[in-house]
Protein backbone atom coordinates (compact mmCIF):
# COMPACT_ATOMS: atom_id res chain seq x y z
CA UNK A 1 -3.11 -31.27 -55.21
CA UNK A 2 -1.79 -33.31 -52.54
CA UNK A 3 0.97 -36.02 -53.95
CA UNK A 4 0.48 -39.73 -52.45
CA UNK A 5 4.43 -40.37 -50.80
CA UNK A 6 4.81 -44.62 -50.31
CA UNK A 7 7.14 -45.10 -47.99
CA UNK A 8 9.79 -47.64 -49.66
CA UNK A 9 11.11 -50.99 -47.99
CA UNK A 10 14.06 -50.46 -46.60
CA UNK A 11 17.32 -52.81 -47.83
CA UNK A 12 18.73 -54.65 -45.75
CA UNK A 13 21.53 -53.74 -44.32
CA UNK A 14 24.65 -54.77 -45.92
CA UNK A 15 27.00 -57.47 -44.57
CA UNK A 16 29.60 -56.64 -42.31
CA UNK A 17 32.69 -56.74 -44.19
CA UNK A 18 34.98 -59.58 -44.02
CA UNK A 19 37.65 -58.39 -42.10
CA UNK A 20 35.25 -57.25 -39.02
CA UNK A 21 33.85 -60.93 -38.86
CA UNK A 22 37.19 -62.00 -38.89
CA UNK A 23 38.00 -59.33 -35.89
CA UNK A 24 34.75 -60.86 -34.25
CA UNK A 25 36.11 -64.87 -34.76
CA UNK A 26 39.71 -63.54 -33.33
CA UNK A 27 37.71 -62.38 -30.29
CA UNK A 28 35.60 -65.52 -29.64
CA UNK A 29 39.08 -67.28 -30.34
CA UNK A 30 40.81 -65.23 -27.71
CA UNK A 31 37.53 -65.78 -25.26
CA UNK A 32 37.76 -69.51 -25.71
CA UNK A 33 41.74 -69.52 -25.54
CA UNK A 34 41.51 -67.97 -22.14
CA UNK A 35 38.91 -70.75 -21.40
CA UNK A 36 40.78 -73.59 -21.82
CA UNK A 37 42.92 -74.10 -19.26
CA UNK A 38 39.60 -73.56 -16.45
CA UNK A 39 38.00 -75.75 -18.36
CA UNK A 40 40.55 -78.08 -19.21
CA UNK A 41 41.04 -78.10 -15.04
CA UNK A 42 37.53 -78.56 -14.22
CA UNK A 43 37.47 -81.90 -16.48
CA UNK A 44 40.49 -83.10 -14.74
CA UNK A 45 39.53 -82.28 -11.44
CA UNK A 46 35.66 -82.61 -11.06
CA UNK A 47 34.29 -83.98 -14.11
CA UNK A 48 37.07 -87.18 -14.47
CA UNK A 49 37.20 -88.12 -10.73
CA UNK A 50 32.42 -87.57 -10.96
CA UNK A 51 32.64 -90.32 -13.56
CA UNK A 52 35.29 -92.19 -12.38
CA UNK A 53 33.37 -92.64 -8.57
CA UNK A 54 30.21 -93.26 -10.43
CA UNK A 55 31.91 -96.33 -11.84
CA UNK A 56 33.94 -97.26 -9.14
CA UNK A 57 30.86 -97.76 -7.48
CA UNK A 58 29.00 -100.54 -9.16
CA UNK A 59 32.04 -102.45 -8.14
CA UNK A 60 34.46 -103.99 -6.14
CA UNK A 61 37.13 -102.39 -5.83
CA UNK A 62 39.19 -102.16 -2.64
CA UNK A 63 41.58 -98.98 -3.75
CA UNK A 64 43.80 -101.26 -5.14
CA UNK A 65 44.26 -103.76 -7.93
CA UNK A 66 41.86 -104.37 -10.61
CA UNK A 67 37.75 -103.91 -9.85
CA UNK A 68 35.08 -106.13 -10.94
CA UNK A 69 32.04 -104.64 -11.79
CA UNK A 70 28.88 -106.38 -9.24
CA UNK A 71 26.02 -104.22 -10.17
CA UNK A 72 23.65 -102.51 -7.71
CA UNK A 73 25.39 -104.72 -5.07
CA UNK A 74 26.66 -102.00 -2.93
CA UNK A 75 23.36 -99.91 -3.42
CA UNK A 76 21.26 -102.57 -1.40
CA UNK A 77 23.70 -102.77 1.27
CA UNK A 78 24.10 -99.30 1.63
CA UNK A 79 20.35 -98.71 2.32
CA UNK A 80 20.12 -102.08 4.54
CA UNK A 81 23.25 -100.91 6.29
CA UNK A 82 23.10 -99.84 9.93
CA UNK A 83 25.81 -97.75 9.83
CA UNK A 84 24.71 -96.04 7.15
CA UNK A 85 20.93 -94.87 8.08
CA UNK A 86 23.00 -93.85 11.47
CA UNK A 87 24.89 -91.68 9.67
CA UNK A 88 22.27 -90.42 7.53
CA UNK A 89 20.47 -89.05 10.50
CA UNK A 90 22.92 -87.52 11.83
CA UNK A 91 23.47 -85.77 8.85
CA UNK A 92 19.99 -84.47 8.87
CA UNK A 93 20.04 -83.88 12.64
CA UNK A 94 23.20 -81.49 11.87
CA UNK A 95 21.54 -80.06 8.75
CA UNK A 96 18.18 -79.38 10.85
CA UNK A 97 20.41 -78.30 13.75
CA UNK A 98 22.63 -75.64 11.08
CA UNK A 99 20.00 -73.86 9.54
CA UNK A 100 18.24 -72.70 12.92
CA UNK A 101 20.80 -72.26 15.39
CA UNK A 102 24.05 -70.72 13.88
CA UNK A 103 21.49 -68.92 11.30
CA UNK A 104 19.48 -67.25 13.79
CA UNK A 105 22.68 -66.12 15.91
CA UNK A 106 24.06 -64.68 12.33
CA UNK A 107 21.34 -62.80 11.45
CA UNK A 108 20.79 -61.54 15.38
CA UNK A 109 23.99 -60.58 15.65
CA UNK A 110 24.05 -58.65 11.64
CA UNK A 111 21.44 -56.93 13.10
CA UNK A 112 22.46 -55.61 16.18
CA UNK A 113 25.48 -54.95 14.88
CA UNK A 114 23.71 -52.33 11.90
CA UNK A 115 22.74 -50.33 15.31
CA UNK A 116 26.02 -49.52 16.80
CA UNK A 117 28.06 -46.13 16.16
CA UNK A 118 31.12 -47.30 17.48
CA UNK A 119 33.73 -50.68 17.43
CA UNK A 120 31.39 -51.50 14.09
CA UNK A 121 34.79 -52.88 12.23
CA UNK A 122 36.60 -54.43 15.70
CA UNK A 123 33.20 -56.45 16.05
CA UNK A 124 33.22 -57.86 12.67
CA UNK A 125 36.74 -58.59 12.59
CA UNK A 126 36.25 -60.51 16.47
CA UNK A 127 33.16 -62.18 14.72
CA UNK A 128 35.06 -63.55 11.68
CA UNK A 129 38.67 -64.26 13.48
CA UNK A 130 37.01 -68.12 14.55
CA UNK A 131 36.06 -68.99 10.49
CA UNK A 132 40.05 -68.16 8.94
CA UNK A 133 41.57 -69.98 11.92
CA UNK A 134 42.65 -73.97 10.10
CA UNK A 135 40.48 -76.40 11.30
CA UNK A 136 42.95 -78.20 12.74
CA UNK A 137 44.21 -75.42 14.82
CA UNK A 138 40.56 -74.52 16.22
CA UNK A 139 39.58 -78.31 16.42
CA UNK A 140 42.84 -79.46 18.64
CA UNK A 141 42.52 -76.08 20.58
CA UNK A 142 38.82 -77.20 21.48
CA UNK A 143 39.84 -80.65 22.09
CA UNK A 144 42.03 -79.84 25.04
CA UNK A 145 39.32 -77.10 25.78
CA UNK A 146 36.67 -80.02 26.16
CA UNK A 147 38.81 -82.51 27.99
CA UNK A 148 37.41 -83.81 31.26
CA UNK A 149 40.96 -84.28 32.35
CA UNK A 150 42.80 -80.63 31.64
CA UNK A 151 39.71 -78.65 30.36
CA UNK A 152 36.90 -76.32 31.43
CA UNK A 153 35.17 -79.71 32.67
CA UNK A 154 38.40 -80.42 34.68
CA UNK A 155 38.10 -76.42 36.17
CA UNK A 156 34.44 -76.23 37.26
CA UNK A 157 33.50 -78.70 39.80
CA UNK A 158 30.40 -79.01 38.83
CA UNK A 159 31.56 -80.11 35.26
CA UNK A 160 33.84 -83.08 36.65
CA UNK A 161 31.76 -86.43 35.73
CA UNK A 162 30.99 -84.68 32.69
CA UNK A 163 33.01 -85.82 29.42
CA UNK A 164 31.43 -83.70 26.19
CA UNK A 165 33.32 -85.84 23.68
CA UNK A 166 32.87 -89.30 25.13
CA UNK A 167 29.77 -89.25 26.24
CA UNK A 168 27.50 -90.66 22.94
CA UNK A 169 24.29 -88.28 24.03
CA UNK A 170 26.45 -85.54 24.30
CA UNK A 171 29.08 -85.70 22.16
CA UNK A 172 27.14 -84.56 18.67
CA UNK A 173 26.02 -81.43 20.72
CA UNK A 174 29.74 -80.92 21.43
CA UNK A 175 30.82 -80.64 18.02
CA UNK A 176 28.23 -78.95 16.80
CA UNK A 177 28.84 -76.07 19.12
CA UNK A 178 32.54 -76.02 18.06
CA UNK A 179 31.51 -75.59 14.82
CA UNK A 180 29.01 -73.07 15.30
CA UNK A 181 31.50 -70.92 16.91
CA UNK A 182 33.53 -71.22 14.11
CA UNK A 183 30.61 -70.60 11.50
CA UNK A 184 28.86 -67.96 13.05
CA UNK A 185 30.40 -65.61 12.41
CA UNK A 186 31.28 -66.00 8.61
CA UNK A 187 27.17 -65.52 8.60
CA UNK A 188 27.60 -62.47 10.49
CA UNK A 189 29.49 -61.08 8.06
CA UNK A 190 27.83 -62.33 4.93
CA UNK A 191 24.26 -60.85 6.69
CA UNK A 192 25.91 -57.49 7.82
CA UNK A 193 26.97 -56.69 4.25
CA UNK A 194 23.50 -57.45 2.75
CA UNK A 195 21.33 -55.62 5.51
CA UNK A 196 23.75 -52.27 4.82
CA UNK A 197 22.80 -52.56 1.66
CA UNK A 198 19.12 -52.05 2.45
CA UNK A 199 17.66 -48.31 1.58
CA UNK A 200 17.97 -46.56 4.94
CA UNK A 201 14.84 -44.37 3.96
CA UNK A 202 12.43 -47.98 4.87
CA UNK A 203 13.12 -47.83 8.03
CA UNK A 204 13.08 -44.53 9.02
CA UNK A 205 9.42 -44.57 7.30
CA UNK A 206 8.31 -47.66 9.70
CA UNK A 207 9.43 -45.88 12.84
CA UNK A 208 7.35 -42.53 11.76
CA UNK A 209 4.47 -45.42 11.61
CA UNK A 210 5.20 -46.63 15.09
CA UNK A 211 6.99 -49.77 14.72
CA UNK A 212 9.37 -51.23 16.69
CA UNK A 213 12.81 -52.99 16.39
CA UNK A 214 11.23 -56.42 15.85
CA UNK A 215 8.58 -55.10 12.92
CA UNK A 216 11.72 -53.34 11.42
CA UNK A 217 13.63 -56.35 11.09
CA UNK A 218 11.11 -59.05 10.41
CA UNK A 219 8.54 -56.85 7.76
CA UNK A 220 12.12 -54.77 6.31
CA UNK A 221 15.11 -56.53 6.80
CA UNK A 222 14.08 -60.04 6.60
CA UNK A 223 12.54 -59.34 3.11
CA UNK A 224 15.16 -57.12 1.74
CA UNK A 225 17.90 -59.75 2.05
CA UNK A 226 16.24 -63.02 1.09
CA UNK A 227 18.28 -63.81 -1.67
CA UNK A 228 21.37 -63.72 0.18
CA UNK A 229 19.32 -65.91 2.96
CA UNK A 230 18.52 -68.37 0.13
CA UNK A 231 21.70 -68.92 -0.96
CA UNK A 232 22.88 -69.66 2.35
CA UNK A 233 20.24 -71.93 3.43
CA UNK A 234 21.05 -73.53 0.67
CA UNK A 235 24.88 -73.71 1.04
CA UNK A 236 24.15 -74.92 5.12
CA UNK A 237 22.62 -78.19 3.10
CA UNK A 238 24.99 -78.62 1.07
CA UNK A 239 28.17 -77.93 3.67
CA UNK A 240 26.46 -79.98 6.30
CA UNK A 241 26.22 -83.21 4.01
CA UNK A 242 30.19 -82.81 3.47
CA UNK A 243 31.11 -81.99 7.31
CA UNK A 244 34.16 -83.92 7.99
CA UNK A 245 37.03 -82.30 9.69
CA UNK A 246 35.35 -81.21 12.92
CA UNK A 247 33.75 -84.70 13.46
CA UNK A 248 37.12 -86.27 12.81
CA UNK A 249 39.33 -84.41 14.66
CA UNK A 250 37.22 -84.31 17.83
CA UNK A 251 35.44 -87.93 18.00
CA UNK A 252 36.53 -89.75 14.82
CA UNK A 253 32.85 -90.89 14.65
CA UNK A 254 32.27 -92.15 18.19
CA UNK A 255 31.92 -93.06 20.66
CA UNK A 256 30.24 -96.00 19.80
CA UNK A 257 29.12 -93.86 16.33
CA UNK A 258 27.05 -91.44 18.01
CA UNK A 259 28.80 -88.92 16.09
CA UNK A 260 29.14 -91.07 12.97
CA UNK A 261 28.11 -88.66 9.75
CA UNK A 262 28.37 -89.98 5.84
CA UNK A 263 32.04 -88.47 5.61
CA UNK A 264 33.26 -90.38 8.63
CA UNK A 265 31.71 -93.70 6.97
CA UNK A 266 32.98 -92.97 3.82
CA UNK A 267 36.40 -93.00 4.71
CA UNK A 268 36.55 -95.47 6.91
CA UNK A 269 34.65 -97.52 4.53
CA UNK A 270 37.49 -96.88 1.90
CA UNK A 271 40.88 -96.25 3.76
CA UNK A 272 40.22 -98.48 6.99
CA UNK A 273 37.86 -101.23 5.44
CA UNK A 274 39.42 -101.08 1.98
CA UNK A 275 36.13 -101.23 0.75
CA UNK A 276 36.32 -97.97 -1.68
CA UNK A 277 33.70 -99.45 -4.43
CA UNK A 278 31.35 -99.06 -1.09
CA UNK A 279 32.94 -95.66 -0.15
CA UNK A 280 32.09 -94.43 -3.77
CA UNK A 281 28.14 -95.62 -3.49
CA UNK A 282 28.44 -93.68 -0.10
CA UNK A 283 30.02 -90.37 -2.28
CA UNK A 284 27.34 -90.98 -5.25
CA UNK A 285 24.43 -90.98 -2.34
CA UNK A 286 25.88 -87.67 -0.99
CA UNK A 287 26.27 -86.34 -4.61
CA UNK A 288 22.45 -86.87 -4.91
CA UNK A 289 21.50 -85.04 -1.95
CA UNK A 290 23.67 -81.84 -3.13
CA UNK A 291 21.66 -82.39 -6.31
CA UNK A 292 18.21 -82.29 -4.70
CA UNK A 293 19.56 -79.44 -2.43
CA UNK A 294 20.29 -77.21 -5.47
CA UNK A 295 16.87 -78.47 -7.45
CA UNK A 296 14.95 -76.89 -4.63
CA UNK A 297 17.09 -74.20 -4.72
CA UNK A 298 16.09 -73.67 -8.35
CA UNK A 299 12.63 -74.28 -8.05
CA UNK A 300 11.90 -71.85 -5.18
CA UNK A 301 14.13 -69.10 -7.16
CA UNK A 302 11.26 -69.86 -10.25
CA UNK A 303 8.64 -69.19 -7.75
CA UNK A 304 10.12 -65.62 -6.65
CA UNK A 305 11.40 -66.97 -3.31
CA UNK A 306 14.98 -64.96 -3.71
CA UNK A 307 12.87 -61.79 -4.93
């Protein structure tokens, strides 16, 4: 006769003892301890100075003194300024200009560059030499470089009546190309390393189908590394919203503010107009745009776009 076995609850399982959760508290104690000074930086340096310009500006405040608070005053100057929607396009013309141009020649050049044998390392060093020169250096070196007086202009006849910095409908071009040689090749790198990581065995299986370079790259490679072109897209907004140092050092915003970008009016707005309650609204405007930048960002990474 066949005997009926119930299988029993288990019991729970008994409670760690109290010396492991104090082992486990000492950990998360450590953890945090270690924490604390990043943290304690990050409030200092980015959260403090965040609230402090989102005060600063509903104000008046010239960088000095006390500041009296005047509302939304600054807001509805700042979008019926002039010099402000001039800016603003420029921004977006550079932004427009950044992820095309310099993007394409990065991820050209990572490609060709995953089809040599030979000088693979001496290319990518030559490639990345223009992006760890200072700014300073590469943007004085390029200002003499430019100049209509000792320059390449000054060299080629042809070039004589031409002036790349002084002339407002070329100067933007200018600097754009002097920072593209300095950027391109940062991309370059950042591409190479993410197309090497790409199986090997994909393309070899598209050739034995009969396609050619350009299938390979835009049905293999393209696909393979779209996170990593995500993320950059997405830095290239963010980057060309803050560009500063080229613009200044080369044109200071002219001539006649044909180079004028929301950096260049920010600081003059606070250092040469003393107006840094306007500066700030000009900061918490930029702030916004990183913001929406990164809220794309997020959304398209919910959709699968980085997949």
């Amino acid at each position: 006769m066949a005997v009926l076995q119930i299988d029993r609850p288990k019991a729970p399982p008994a409670p760690p003892p109290r010396s492991a959760r104090r082992a486990k508290l000492r950990r998360t104690a450590i953890g945090y301890a270690f924490m604390a000074p990043l943290l304690a930086v990050n409030v200092l340096v980015i959260a403090v100075p965040a609230t402090s310009s989102i005060w600063y500006s509903f104000t008046d405040w010239t960088g000095l003194g006390p500041a009296h608070f005047v509302g939304l005053d600054n807001y509805q100057r700042l979008f019926g300024d002039a010099e402000f929607h001039n800016a603003l396009w420029h921004n977006t013309l550079w932004t427009a200009f950044f992820l095309t141009v310099p993007m394409a020649m990065g991820l050209f050049g990572a490609f060709l560059l995953t089809r040599i044998k030979r000088f693979h390392m001496f290319f990518r060093i030559a490639y990345f030499i223009p992006y760890v020169v200072a700014t300073v250096v590469s943007g004085s070196l390029w200002e003499s470089l430019l100049s209509p007086d000792s320059g390449i202009p000054h060299a080629l006849p042809f070039l004589n009546d031409v002036n790349f910095l002084g002339d407002p409908h070329l100067a933007l071009g200018a600097v754009a190309f002097v920072n593209t040689w300095q950027w391109w090749g940062f991309l370059v790198v950042i591409f190479l390393a993410a197309m090497q990581a790409v199986n090997p065995s994909q393309y070899e299986a598209a050739r034995l189908d009969g396609a050619n370079l350009w299938q390979e790259f835009w049905h293999i490679t393209l696909p393979a590394i779209r996170p990593t072109l995500m993320f950059l897209g997405l830095m290239t907004v963010i980057w060309s919203f803050l560009i500063f140092d080229y613009i200044y050092i080369l044109t200071q915003g002219g001539p006649a503010g044909s180079t004028d970008v929301l950096g260049t009016l920010l600081y003059r707005s606070a250092f040469a107009n003393q107006e840094a309650g306007y500066a700030a609204s000009i900061g918490v405007v930029m702030a916004l745009i990183s913001v929406i930048a990164v809220s794309g960002f997020l959304y398209l990474r919910r959709r699968g776009w980085d997949i």
